[in-house]
PDB file of N, CA and C in Angstrom:
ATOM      1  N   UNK A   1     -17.361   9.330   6.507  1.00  0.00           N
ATOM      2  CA  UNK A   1     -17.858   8.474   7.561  1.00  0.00           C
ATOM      3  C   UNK A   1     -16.924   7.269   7.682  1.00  0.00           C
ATOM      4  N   UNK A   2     -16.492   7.029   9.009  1.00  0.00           N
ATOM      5  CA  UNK A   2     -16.120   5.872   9.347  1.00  0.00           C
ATOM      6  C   UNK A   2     -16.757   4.352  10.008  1.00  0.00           C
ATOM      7  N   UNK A   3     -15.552   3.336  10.676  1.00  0.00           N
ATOM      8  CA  UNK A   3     -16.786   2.709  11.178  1.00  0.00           C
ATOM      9  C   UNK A   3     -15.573   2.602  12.117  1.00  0.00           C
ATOM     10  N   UNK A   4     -16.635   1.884  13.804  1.00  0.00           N
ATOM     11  CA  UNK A   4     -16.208   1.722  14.616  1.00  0.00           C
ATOM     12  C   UNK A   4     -15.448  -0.045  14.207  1.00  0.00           C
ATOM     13  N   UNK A   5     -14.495  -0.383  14.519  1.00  0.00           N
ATOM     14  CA  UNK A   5     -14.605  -2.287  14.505  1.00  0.00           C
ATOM     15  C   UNK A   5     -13.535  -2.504  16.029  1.00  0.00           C
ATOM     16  N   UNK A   6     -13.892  -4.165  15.776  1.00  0.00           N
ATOM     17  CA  UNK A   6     -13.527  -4.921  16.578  1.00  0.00           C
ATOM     18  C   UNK A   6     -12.522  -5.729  16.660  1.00  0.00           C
ATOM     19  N   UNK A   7     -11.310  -5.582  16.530  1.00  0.00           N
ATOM     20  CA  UNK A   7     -10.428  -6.578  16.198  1.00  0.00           C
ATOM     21  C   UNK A   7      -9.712  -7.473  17.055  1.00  0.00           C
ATOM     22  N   UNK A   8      -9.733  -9.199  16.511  1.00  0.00           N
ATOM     23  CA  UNK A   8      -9.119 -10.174  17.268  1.00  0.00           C
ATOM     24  C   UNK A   8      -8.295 -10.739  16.528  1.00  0.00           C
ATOM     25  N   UNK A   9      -7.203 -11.595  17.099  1.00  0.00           N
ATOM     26  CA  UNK A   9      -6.388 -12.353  16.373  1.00  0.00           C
ATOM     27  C   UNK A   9      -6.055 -13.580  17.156  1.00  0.00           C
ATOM     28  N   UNK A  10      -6.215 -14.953  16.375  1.00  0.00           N
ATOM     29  CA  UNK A  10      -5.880 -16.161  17.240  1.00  0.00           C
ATOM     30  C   UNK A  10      -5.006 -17.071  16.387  1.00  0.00           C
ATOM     31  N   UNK A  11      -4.081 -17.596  17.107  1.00  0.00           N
ATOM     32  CA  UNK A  11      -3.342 -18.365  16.409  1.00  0.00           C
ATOM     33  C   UNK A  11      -3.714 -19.592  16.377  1.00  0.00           C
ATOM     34  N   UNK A  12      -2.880 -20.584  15.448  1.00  0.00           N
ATOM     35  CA  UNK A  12      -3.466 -22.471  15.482  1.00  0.00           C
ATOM     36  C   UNK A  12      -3.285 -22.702  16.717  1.00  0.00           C
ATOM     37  N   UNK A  13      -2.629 -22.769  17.342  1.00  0.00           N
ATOM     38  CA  UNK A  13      -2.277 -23.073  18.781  1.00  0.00           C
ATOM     39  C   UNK A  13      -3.299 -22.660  19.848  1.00  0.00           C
ATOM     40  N   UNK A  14      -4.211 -21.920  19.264  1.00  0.00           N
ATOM     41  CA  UNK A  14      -5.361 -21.318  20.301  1.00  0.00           C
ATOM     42  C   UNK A  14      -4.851 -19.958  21.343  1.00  0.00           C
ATOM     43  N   UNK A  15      -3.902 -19.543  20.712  1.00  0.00           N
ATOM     44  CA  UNK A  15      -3.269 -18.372  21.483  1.00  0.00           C
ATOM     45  C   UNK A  15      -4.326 -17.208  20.999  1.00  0.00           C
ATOM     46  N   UNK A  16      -4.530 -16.290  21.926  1.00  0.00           N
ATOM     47  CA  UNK A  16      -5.084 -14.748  21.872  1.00  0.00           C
ATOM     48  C   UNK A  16      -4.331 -14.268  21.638  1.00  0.00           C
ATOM     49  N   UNK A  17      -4.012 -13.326  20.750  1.00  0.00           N
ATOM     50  CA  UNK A  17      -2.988 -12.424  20.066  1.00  0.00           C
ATOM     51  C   UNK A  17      -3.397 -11.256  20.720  1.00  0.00           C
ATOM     52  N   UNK A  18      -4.608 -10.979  19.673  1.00  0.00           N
ATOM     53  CA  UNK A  18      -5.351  -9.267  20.095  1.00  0.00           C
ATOM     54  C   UNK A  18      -6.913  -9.820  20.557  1.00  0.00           C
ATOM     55  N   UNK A  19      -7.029  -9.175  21.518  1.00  0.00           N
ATOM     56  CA  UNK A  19      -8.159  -9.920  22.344  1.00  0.00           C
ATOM     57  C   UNK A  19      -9.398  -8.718  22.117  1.00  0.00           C
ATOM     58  N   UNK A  20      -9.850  -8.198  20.844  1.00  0.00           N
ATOM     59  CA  UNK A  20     -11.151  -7.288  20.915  1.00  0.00           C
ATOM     60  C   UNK A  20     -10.490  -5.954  20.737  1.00  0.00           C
ATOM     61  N   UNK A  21      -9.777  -5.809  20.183  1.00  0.00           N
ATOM     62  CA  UNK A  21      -9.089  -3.959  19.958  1.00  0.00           C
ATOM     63  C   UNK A  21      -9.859  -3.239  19.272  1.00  0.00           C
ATOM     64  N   UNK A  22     -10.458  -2.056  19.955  1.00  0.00           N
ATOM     65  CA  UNK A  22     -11.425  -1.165  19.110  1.00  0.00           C
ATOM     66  C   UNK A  22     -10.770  -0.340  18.754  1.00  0.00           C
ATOM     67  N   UNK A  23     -11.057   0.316  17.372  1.00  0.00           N
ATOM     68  CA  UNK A  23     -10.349   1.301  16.354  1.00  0.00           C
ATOM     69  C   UNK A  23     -11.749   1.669  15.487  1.00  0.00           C
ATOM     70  N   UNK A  24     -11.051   2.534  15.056  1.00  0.00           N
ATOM     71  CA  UNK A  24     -11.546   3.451  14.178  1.00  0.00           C
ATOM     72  C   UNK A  24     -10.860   3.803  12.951  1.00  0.00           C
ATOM     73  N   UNK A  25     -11.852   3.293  11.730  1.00  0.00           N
ATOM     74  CA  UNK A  25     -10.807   2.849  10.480  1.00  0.00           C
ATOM     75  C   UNK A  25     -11.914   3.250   9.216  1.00  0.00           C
ATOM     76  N   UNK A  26     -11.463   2.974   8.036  1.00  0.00           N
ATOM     77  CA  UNK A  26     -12.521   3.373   7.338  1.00  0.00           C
ATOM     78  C   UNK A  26     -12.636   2.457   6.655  1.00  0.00           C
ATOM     79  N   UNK A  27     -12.493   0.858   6.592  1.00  0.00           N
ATOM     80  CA  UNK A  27     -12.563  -0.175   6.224  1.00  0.00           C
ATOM     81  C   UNK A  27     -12.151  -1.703   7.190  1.00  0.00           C
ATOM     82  N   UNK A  28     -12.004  -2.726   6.768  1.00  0.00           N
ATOM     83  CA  UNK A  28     -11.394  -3.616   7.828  1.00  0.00           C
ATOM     84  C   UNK A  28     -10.030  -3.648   7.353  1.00  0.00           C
ATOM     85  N   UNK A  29      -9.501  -3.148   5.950  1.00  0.00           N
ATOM     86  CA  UNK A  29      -8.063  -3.076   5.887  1.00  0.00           C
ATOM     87  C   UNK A  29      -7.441  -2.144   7.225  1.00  0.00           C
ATOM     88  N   UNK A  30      -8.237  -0.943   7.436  1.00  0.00           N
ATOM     89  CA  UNK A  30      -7.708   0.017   7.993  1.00  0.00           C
ATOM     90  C   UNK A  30      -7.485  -0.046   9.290  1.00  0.00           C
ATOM     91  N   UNK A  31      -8.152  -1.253   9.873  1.00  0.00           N
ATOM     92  CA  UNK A  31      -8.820  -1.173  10.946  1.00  0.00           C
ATOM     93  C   UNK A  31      -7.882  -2.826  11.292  1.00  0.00           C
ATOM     94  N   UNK A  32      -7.122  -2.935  10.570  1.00  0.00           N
ATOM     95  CA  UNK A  32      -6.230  -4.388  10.347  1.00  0.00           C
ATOM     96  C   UNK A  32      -4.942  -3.585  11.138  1.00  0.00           C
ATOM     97  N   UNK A  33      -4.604  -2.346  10.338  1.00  0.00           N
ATOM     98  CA  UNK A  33      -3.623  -1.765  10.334  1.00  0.00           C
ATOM     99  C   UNK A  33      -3.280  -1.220  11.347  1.00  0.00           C
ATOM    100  N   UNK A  34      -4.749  -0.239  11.843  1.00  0.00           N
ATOM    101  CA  UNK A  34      -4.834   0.134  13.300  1.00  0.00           C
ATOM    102  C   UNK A  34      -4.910  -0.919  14.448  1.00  0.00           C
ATOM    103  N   UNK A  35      -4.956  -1.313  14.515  1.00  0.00           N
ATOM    104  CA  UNK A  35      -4.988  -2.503  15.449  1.00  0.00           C
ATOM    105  C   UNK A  35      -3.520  -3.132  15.632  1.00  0.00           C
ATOM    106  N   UNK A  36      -2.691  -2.978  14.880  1.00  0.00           N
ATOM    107  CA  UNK A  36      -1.474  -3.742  14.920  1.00  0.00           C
ATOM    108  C   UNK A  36      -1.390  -4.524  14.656  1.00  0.00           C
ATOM    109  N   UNK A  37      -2.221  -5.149  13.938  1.00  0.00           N
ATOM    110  CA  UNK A  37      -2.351  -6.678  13.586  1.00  0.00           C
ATOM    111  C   UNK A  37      -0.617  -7.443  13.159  1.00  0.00           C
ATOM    112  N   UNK A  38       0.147  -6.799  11.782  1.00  0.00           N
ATOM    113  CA  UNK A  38       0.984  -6.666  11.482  1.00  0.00           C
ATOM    114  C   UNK A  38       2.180  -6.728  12.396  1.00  0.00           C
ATOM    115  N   UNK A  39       2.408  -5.588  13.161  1.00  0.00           N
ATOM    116  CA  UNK A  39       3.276  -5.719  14.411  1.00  0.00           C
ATOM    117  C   UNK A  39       3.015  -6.786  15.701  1.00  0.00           C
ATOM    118  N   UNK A  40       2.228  -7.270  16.047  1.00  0.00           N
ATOM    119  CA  UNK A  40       1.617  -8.607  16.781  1.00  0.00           C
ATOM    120  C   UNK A  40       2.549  -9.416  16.561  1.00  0.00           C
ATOM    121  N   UNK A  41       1.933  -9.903  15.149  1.00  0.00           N
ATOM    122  CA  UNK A  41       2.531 -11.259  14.266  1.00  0.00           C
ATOM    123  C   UNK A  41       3.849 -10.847  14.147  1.00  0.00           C
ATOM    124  N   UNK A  42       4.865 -10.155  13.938  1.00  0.00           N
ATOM    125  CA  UNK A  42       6.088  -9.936  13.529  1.00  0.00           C
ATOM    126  C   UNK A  42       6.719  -9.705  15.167  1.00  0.00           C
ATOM    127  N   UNK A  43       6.237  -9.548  16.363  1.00  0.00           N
ATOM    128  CA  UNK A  43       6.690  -9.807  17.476  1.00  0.00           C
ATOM    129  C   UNK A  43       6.683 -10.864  18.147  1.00  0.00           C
ATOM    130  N   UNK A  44       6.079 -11.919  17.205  1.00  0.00           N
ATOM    131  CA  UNK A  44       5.830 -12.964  17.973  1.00  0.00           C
ATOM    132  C   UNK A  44       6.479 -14.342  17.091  1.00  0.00           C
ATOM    133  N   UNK A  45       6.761 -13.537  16.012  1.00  0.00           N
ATOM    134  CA  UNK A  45       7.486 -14.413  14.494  1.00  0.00           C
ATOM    135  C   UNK A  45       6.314 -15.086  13.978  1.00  0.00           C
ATOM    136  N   UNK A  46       5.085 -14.924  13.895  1.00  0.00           N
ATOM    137  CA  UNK A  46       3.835 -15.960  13.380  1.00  0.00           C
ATOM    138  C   UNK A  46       4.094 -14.754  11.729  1.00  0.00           C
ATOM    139  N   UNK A  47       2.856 -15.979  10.966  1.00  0.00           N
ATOM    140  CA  UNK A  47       2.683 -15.371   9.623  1.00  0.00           C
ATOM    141  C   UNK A  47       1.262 -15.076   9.435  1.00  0.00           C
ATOM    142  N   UNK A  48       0.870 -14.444   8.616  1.00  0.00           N
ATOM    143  CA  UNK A  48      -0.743 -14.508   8.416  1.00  0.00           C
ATOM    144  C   UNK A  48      -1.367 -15.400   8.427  1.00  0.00           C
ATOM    145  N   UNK A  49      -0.417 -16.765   7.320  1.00  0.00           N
ATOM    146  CA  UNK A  49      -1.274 -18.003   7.208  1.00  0.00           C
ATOM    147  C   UNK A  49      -1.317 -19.169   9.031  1.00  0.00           C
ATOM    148  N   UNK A  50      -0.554 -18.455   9.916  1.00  0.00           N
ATOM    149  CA  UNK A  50      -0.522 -19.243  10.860  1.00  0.00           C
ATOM    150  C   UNK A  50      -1.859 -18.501  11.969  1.00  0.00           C
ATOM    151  N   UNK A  51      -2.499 -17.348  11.699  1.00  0.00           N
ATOM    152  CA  UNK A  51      -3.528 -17.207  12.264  1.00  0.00           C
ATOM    153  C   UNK A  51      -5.099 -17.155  11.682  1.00  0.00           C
ATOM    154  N   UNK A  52      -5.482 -16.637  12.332  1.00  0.00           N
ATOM    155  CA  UNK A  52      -7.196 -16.287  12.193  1.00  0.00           C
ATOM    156  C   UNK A  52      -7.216 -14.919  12.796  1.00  0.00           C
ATOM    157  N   UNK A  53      -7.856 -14.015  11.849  1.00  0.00           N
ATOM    158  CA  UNK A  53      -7.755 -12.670  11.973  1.00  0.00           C
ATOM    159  C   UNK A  53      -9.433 -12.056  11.760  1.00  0.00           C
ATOM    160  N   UNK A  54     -10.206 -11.979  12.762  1.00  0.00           N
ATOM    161  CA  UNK A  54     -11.514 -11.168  12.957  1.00  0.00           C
ATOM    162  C   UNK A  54     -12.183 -10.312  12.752  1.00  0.00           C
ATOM    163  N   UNK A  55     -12.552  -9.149  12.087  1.00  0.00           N
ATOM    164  CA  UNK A  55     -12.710  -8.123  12.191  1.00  0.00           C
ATOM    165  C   UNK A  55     -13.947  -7.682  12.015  1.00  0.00           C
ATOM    166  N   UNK A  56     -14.865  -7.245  13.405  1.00  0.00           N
ATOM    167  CA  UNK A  56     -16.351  -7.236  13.521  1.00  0.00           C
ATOM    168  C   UNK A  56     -16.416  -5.304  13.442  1.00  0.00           C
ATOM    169  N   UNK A  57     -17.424  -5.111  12.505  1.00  0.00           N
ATOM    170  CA  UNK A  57     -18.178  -3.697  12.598  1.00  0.00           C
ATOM    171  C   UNK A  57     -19.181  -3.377  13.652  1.00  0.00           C
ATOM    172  N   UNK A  58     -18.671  -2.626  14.308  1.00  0.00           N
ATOM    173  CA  UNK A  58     -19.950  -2.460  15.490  1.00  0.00           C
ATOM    174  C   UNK A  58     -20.495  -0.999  14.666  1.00  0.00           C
ATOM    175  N   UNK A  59     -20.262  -0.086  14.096  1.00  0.00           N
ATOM    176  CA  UNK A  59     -21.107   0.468  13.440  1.00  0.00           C
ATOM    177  C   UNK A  59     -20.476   1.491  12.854  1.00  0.00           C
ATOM    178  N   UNK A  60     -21.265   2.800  12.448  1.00  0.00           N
ATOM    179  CA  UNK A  60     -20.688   3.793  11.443  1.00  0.00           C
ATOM    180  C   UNK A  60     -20.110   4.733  12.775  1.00  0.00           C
ATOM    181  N   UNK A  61     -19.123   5.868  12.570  1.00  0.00           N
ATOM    182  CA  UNK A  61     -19.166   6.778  13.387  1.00  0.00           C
ATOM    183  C   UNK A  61     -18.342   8.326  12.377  1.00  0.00           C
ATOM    184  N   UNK A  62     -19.101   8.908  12.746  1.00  0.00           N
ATOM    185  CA  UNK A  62     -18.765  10.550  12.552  1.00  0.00           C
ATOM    186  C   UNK A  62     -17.452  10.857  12.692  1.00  0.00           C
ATOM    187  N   UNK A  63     -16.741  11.324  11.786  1.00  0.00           N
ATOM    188  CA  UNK A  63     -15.403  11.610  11.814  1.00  0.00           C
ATOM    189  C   UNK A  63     -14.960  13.254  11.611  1.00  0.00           C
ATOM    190  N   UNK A  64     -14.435  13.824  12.246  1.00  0.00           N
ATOM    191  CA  UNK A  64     -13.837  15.219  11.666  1.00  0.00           C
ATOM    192  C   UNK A  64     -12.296  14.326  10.520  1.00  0.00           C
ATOM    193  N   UNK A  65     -12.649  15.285   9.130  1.00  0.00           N
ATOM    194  CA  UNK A  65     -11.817  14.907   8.082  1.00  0.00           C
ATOM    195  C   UNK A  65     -10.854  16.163   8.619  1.00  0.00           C
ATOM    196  N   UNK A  66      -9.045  15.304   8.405  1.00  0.00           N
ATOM    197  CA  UNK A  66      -8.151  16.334   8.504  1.00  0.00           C
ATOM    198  C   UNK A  66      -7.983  17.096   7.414  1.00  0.00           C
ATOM    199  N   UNK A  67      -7.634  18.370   7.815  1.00  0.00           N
ATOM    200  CA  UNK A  67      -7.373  19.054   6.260  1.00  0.00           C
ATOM    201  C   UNK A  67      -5.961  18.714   5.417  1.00  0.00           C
ATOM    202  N   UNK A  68      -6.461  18.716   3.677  1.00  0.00           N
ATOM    203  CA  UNK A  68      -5.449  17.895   3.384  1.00  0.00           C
ATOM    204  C   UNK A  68      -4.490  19.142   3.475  1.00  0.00           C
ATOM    205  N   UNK A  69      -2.743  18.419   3.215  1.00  0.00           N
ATOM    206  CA  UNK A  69      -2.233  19.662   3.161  1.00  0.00           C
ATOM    207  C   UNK A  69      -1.925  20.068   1.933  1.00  0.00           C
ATOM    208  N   UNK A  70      -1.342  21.203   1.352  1.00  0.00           N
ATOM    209  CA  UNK A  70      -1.071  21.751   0.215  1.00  0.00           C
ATOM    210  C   UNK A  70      -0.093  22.413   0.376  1.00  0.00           C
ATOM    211  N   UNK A  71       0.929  21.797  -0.793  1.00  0.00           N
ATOM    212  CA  UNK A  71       2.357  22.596  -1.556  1.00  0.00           C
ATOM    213  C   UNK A  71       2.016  23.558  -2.464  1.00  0.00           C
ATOM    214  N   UNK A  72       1.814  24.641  -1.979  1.00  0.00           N
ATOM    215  CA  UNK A  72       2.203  25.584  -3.198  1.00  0.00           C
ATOM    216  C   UNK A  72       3.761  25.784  -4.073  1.00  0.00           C
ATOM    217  N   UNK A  73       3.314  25.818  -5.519  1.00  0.00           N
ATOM    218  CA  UNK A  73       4.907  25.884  -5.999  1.00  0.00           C
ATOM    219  C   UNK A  73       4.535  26.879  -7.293  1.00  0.00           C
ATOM    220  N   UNK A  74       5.859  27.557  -7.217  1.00  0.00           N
ATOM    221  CA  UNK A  74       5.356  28.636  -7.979  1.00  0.00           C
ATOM    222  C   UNK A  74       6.652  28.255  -9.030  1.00  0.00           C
ATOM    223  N   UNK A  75       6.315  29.091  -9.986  1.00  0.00           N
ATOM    224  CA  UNK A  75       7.297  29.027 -11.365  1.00  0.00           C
ATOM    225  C   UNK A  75       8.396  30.570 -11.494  1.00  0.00           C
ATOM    226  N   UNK A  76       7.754  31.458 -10.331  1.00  0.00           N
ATOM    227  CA  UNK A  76       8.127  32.783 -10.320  1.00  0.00           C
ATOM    228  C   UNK A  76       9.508  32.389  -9.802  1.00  0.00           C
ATOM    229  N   UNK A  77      10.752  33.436 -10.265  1.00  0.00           N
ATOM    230  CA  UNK A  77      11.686  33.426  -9.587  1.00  0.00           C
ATOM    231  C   UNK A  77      11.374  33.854  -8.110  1.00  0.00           C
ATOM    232  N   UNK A  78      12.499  33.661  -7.173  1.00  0.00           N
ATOM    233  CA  UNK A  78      12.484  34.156  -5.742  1.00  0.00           C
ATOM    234  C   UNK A  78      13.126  35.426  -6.030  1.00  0.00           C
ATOM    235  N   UNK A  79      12.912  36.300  -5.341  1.00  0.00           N
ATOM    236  CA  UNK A  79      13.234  37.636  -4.686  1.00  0.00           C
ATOM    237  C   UNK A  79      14.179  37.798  -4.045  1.00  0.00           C
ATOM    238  N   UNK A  80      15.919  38.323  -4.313  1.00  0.00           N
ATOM    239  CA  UNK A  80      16.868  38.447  -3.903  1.00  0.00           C
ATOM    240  C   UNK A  80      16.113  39.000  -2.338  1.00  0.00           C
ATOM    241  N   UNK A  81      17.287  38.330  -1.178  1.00  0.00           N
ATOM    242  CA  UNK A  81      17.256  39.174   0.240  1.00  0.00           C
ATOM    243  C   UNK A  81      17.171  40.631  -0.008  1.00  0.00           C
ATOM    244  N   UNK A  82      17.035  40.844   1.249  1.00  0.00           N
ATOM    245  CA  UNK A  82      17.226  42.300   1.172  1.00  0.00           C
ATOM    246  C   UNK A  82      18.262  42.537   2.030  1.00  0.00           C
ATOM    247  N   UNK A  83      18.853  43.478   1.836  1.00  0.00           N
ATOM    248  CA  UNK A  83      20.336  43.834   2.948  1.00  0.00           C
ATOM    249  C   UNK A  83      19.657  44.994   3.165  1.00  0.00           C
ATOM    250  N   UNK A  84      20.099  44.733   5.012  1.00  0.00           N
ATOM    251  CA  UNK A  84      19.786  45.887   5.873  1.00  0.00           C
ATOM    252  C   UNK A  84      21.178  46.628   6.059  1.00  0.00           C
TER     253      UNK A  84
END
């Protein structure tokens, strides 16, 4: 399960960065990340400590989980080609 959130970002200056970006995250780290929070501030040259960073839960939401993937690795030798 995830959650839906809300993300804003304002600087000292009273600038709107991210004005309400909805994502879908599975924490407010995630939901920091999705949002761009990071790329914002680094396009604009600000630092973390030069804003105020928001992040409201509007609620849980249902997620399809991707399947993880899997390396099989074997210890067997490989099998010379075959010549046709």
């Amino acid at each position: 399960m995830e959650a839906l959130f809300e993300v804003y970002v304002v600087s000292k200056k009273r600038e709107v960065i991210l004005d309400g970006k909805r994502v879908v995250a599975p924490d407010e780290a995630g939901a920091r990340f999705e949002a761009g929070v990071d790329e914002a501030l680094r396009s604009r040259g600000l630092k973390p400590q030069n804003v105020t960073v928001v992040v409201r839960k509007l609620g849980d939401v249902a997620v399809e989980k991707e399947p993880e993937k899997v390396r099989i690795i074997s210890d067997a030798p490989e099998a010379p080609a075959a010549q046709a």
